[in-house]
C-alpha atoms as a PDB file:
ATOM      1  CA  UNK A   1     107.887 -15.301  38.554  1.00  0.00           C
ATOM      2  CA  UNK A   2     104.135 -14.686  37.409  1.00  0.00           C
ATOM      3  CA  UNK A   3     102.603 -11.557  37.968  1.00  0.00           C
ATOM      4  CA  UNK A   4      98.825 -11.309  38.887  1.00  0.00           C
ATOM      5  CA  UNK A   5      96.504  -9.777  36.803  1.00  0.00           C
ATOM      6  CA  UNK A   6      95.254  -6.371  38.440  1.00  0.00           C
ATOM      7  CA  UNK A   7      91.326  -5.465  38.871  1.00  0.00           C
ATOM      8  CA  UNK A   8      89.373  -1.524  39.400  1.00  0.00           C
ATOM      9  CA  UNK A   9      86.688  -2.264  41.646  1.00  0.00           C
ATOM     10  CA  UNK A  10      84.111   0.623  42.047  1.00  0.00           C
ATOM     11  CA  UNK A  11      81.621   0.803  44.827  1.00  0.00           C
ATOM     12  CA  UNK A  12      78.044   2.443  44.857  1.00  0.00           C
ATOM     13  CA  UNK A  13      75.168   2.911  47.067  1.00  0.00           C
ATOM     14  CA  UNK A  14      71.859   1.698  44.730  1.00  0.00           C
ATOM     15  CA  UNK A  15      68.442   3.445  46.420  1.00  0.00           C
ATOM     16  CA  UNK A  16      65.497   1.867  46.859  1.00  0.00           C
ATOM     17  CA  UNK A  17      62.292   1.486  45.009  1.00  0.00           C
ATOM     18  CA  UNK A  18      58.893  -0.237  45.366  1.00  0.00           C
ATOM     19  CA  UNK A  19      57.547   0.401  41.875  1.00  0.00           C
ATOM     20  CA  UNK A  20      59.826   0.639  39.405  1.00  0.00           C
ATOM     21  CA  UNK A  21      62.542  -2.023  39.197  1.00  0.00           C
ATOM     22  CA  UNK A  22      66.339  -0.205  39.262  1.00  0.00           C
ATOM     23  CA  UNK A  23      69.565  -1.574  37.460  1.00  0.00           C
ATOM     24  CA  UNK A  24      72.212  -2.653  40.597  1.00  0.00           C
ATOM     25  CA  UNK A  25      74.877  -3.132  37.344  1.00  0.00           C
ATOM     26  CA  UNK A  26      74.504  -2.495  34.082  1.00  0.00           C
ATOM     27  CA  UNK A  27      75.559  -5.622  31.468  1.00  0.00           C
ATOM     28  CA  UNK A  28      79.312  -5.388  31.423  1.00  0.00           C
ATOM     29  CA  UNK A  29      82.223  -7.222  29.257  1.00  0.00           C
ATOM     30  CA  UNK A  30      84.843  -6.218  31.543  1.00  0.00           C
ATOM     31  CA  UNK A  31      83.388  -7.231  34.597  1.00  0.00           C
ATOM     32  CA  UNK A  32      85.259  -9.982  36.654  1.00  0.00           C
ATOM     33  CA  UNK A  33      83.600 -10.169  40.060  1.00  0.00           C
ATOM     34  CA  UNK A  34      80.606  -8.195  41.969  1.00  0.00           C
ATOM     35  CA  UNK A  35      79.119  -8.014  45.802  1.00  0.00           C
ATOM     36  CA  UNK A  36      75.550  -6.935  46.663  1.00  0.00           C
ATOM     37  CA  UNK A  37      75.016  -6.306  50.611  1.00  0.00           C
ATOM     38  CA  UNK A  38      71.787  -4.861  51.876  1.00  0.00           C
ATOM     39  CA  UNK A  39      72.198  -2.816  55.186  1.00  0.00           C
ATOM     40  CA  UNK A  40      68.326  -2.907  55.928  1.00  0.00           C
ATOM     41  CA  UNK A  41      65.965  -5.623  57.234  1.00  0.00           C
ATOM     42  CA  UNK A  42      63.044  -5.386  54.509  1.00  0.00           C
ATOM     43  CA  UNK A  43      63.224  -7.838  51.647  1.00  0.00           C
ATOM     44  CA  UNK A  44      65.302  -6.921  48.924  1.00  0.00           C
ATOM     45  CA  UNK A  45      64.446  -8.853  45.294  1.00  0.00           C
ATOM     46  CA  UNK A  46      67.434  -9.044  43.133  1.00  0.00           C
ATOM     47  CA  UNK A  47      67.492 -10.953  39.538  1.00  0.00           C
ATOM     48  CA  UNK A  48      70.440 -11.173  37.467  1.00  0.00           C
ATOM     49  CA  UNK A  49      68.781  -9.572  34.416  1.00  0.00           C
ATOM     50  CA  UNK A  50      65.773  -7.030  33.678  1.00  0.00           C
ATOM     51  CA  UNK A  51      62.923  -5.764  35.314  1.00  0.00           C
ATOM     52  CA  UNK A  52      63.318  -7.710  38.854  1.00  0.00           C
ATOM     53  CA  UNK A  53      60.018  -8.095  40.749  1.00  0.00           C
ATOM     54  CA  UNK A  54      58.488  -9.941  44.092  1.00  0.00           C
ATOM     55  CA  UNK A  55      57.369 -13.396  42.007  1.00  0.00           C
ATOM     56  CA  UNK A  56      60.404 -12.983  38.907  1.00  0.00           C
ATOM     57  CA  UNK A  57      63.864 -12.877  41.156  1.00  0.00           C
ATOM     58  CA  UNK A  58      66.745 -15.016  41.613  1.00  0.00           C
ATOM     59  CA  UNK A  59      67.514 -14.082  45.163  1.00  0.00           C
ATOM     60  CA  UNK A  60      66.436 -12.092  48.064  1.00  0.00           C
ATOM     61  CA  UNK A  61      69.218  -9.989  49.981  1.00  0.00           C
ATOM     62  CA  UNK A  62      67.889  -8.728  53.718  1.00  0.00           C
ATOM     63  CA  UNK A  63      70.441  -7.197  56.142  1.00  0.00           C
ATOM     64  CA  UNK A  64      70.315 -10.763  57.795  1.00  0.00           C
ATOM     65  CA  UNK A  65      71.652 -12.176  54.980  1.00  0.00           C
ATOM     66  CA  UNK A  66      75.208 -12.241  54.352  1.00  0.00           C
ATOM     67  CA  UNK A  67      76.155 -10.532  51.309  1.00  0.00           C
ATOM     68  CA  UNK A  68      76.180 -12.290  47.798  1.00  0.00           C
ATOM     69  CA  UNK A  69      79.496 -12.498  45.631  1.00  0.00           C
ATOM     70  CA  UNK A  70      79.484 -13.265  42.609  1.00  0.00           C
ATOM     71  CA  UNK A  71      82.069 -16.656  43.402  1.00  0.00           C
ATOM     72  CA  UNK A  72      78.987 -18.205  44.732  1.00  0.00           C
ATOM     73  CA  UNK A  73      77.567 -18.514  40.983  1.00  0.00           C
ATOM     74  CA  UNK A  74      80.133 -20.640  39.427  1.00  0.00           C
ATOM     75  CA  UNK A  75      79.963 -18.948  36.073  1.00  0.00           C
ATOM     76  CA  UNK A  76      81.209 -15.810  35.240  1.00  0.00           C
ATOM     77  CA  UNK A  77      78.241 -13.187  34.784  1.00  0.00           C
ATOM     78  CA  UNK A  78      78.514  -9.942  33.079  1.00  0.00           C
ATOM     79  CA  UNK A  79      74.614  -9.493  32.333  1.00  0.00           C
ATOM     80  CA  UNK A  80      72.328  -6.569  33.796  1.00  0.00           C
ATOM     81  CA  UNK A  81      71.625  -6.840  37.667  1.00  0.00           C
ATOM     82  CA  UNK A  82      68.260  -5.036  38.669  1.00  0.00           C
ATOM     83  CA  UNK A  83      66.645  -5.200  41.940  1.00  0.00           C
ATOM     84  CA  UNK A  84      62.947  -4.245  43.653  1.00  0.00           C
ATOM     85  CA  UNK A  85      62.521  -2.805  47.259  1.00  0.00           C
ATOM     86  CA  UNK A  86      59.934  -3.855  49.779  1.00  0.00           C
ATOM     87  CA  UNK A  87      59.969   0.152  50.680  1.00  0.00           C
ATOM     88  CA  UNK A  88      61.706   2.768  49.781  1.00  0.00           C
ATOM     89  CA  UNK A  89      64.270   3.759  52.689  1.00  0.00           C
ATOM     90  CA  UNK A  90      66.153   0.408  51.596  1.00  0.00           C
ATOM     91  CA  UNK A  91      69.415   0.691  50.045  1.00  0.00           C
ATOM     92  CA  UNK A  92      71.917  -2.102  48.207  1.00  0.00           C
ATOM     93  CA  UNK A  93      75.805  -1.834  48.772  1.00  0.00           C
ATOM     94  CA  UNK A  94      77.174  -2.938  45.163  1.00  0.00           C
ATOM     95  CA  UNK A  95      80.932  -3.648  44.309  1.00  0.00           C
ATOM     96  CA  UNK A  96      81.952  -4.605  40.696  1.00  0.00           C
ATOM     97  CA  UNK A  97      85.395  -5.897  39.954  1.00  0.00           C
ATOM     98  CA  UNK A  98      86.802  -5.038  36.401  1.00  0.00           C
ATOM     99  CA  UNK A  99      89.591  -6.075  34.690  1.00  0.00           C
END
């Protein structure tokens, strides 16, 4: 019988900003799997490494939008995650999946 592998996920609530860009998840090793979701309706920028901005980004999340797992990339990615708000009552729903 094989036994599969069992995974910590942790969940946080990332505020907003409109100036300064904010880390969603820090670079991590040990990370398997991660889920952004925004709950709001204003633009969200989100780039998988530093200092995200409205013309450097490699996605936009918007509560329209369904939310982005990290399956969708086709390579694992344990880099820095950093995101800029269109205003600041916005808020990002993060998941990361460690081993």
């Amino acid at each position: 019988m094989e036994f599969q592998k069992s995974h910590r996920a942790t969940t946080a609530s990332v505020a907003g900003n409109i100036t300064t860009p904010q880390t969603l998840l820090a670079a991590n090793m040990n990370r398997v799997g991660f889920s952004l979701h925004s709950t709001n309706a204003n633009a969200v920028y989100v780039k998988f490494g530093p200092t995200a901005s409205a013309t450097d980004f490699s996605l936009t999340l918007t509560s329209g939008s369904p939310a982005f797992h990290s399956g969708q990339l086709n390579v694992p990615y344990t880099g820095i995650i950093t995101a800029l708000w269109v205003t600041t009552t916005d808020a990002v729903k993060v998941t990361e999946f460690l081993e």
